[in-house]
C-alpha atoms as a PDB file:
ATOM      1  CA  UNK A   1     -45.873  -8.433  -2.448  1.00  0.00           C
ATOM      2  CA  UNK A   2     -44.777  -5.108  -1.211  1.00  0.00           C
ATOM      3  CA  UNK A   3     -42.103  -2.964  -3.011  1.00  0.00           C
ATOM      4  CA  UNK A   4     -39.816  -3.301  -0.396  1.00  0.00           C
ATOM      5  CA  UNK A   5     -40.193  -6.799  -1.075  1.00  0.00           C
ATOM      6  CA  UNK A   6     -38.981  -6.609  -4.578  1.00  0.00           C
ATOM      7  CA  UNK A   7     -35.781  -4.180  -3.836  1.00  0.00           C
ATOM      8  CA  UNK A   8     -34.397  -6.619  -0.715  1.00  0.00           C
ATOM      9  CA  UNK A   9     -31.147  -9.203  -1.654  1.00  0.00           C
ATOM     10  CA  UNK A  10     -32.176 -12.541  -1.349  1.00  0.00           C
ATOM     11  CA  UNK A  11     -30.694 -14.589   1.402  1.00  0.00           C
ATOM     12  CA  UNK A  12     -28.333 -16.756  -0.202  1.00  0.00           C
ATOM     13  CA  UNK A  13     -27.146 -13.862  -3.013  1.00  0.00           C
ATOM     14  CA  UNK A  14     -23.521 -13.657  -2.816  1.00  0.00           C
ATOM     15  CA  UNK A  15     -21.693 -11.030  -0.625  1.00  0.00           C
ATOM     16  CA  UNK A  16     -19.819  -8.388  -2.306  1.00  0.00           C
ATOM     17  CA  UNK A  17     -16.184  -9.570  -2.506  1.00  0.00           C
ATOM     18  CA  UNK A  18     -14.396  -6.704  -0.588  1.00  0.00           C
ATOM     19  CA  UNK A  19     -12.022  -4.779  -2.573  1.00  0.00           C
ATOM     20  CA  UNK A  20      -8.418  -5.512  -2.549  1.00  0.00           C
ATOM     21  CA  UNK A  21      -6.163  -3.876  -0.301  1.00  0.00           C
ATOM     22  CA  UNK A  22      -2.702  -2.398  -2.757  1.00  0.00           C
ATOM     23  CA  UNK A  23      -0.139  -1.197  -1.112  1.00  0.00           C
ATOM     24  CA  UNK A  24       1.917   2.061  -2.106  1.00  0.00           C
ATOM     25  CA  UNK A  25       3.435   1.970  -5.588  1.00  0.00           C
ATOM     26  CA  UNK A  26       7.222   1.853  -5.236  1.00  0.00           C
ATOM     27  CA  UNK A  27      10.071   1.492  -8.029  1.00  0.00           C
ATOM     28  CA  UNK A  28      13.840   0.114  -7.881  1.00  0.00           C
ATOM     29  CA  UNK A  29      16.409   1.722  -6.137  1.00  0.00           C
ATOM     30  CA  UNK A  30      13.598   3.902  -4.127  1.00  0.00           C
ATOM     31  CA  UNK A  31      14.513   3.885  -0.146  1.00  0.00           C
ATOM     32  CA  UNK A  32      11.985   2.313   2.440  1.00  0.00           C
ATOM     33  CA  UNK A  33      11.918   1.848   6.028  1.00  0.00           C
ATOM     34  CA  UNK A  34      12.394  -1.800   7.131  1.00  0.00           C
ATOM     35  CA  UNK A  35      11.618  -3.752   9.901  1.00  0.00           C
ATOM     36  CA  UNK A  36      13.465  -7.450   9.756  1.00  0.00           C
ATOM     37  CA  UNK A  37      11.162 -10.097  10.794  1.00  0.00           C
ATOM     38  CA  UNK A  38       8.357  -7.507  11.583  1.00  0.00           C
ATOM     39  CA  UNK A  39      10.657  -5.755  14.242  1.00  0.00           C
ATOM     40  CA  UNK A  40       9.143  -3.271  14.218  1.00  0.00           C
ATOM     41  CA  UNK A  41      11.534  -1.467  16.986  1.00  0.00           C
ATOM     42  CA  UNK A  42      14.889  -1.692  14.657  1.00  0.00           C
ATOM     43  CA  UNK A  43      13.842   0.051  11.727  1.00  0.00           C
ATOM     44  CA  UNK A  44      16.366  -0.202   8.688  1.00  0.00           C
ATOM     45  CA  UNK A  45      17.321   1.817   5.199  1.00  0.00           C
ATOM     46  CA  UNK A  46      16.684  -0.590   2.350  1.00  0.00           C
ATOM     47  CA  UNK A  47      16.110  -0.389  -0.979  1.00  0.00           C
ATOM     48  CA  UNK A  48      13.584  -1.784  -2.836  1.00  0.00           C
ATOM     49  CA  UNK A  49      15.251  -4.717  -5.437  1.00  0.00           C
ATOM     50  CA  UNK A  50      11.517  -6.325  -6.750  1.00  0.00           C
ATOM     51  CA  UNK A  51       8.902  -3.896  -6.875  1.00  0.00           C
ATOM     52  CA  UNK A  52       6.200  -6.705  -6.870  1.00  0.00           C
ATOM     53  CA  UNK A  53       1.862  -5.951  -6.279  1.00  0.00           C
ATOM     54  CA  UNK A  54       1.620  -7.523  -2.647  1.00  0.00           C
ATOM     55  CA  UNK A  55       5.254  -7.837  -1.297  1.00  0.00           C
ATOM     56  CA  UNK A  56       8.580  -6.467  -2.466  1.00  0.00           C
ATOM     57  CA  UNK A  57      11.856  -7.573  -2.562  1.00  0.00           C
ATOM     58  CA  UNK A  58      14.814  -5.114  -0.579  1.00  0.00           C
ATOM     59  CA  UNK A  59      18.267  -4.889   0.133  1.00  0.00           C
ATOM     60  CA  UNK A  60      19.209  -4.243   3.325  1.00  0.00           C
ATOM     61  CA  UNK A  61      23.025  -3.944   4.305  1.00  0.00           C
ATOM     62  CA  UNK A  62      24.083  -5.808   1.448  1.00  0.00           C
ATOM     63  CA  UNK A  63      21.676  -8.653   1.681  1.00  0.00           C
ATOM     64  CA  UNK A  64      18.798  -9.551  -0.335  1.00  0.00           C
ATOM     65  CA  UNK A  65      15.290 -10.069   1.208  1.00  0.00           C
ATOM     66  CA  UNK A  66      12.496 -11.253  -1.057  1.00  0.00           C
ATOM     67  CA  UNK A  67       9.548 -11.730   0.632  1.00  0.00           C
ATOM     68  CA  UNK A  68       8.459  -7.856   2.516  1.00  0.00           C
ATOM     69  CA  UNK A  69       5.079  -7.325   3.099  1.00  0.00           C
ATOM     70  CA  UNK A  70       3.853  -3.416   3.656  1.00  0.00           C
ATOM     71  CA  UNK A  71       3.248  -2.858   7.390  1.00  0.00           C
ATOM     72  CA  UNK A  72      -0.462  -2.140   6.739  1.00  0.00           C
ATOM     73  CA  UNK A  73      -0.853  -5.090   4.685  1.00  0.00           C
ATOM     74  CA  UNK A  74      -4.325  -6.160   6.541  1.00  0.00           C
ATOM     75  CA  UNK A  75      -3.356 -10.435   5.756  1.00  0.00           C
ATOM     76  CA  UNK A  76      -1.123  -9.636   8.848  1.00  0.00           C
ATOM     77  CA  UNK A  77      -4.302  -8.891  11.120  1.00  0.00           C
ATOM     78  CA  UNK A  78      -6.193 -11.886   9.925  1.00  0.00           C
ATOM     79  CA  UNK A  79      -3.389 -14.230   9.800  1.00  0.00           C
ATOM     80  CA  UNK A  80      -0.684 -12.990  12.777  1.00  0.00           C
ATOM     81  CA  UNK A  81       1.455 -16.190  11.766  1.00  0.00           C
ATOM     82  CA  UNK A  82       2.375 -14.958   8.330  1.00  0.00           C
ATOM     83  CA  UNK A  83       4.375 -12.507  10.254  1.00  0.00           C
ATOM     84  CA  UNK A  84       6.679 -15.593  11.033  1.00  0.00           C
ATOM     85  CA  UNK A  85       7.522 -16.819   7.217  1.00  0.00           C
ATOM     86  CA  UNK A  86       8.552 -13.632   5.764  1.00  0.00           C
ATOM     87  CA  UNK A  87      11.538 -11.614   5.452  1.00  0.00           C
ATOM     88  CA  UNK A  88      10.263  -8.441   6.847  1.00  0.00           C
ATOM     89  CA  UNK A  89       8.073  -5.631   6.544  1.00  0.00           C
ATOM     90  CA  UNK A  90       8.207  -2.225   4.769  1.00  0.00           C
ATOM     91  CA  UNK A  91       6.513   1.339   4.759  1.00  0.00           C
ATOM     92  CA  UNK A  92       7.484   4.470   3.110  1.00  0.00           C
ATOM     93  CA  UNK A  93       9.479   7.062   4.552  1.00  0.00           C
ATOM     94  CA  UNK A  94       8.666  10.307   5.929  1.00  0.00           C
ATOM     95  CA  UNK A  95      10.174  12.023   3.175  1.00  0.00           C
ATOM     96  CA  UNK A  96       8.749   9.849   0.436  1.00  0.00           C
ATOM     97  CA  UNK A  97       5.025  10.642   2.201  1.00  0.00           C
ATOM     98  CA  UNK A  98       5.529  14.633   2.624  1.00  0.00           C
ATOM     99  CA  UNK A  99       7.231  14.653  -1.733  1.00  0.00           C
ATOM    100  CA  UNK A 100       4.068  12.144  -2.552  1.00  0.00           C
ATOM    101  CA  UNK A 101       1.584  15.055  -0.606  1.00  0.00           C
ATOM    102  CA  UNK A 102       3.503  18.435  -2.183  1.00  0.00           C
ATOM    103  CA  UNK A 103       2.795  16.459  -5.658  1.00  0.00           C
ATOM    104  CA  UNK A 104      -0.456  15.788  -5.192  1.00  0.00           C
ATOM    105  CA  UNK A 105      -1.354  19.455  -4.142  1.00  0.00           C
ATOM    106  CA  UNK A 106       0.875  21.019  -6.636  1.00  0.00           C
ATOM    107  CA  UNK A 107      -1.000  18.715  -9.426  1.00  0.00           C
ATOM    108  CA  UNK A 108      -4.700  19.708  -7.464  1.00  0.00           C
ATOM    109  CA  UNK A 109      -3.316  23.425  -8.024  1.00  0.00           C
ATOM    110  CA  UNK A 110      -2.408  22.630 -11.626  1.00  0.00           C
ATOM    111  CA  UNK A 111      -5.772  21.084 -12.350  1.00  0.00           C
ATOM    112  CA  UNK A 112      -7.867  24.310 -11.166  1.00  0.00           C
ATOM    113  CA  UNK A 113      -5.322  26.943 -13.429  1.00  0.00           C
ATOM    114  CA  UNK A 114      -6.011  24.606 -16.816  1.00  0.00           C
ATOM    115  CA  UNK A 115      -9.523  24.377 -15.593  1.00  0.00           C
ATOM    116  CA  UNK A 116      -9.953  28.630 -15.172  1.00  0.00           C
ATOM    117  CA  UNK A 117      -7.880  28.956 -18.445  1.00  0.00           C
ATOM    118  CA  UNK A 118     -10.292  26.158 -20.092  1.00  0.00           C
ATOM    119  CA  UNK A 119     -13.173  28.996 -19.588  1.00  0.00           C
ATOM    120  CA  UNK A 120     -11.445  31.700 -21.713  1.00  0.00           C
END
């Protein structure tokens, strides 16, 4: 038996589960863009009611929609009729992306000045 022999899976070893798509973290009252049924050429204002792990609950010109997937939620590529038994979908907006980026670089920033004053 060769090493390479040893070291190879065997053929009926289970497959890695593939890690779980999450999308962006969003709290109550925070504004999103939404798209009513998956519209995705009517975008809407709405904000988010049910923060919730895979789909969030909005309100969108006074009415309540429970059931809003993220628009990169990859269930809607494997399954295109799920798109048909929701209330909509939902991605950040432009301004929520560019505060999320200026945090993340001003906390990058932050991280390197504690890390040169760590040294003295």
């Amino acid at each position: 038996m060769t090493a390479t022999a040893k070291t190879k899976p065997a053929a009926d070893a289970p497959a890695e589960e593939p890690q779980q798509w999450t999308p962006p973290q969003v709290c109550i009252g925070q504004t999103v863009v939404f798209y009513y049924r998956g519209v995705r050429s009517r975008p809407g204002v709405a904000q988010v009611s049910i923060p919730g792990e895979t789909a969030i609950g909005v309100v969108h010109r006074g009415q309540g929609y429970g059931e809003v997937l993220h628009i990169n939620d990859p269930r809607l590529k494997t399954n295109p009729d799920l798109l048909a038994s929701i209330d909509g979908l939902w991605e950040e907006s432009t301004h929520d992306v560019q505060l999320r980026k200026r945090l993340e670089a001003i906390e990058a920033r932050l991280d390197a000045i504690e890390a040169a004053n760590a040294k003295y």
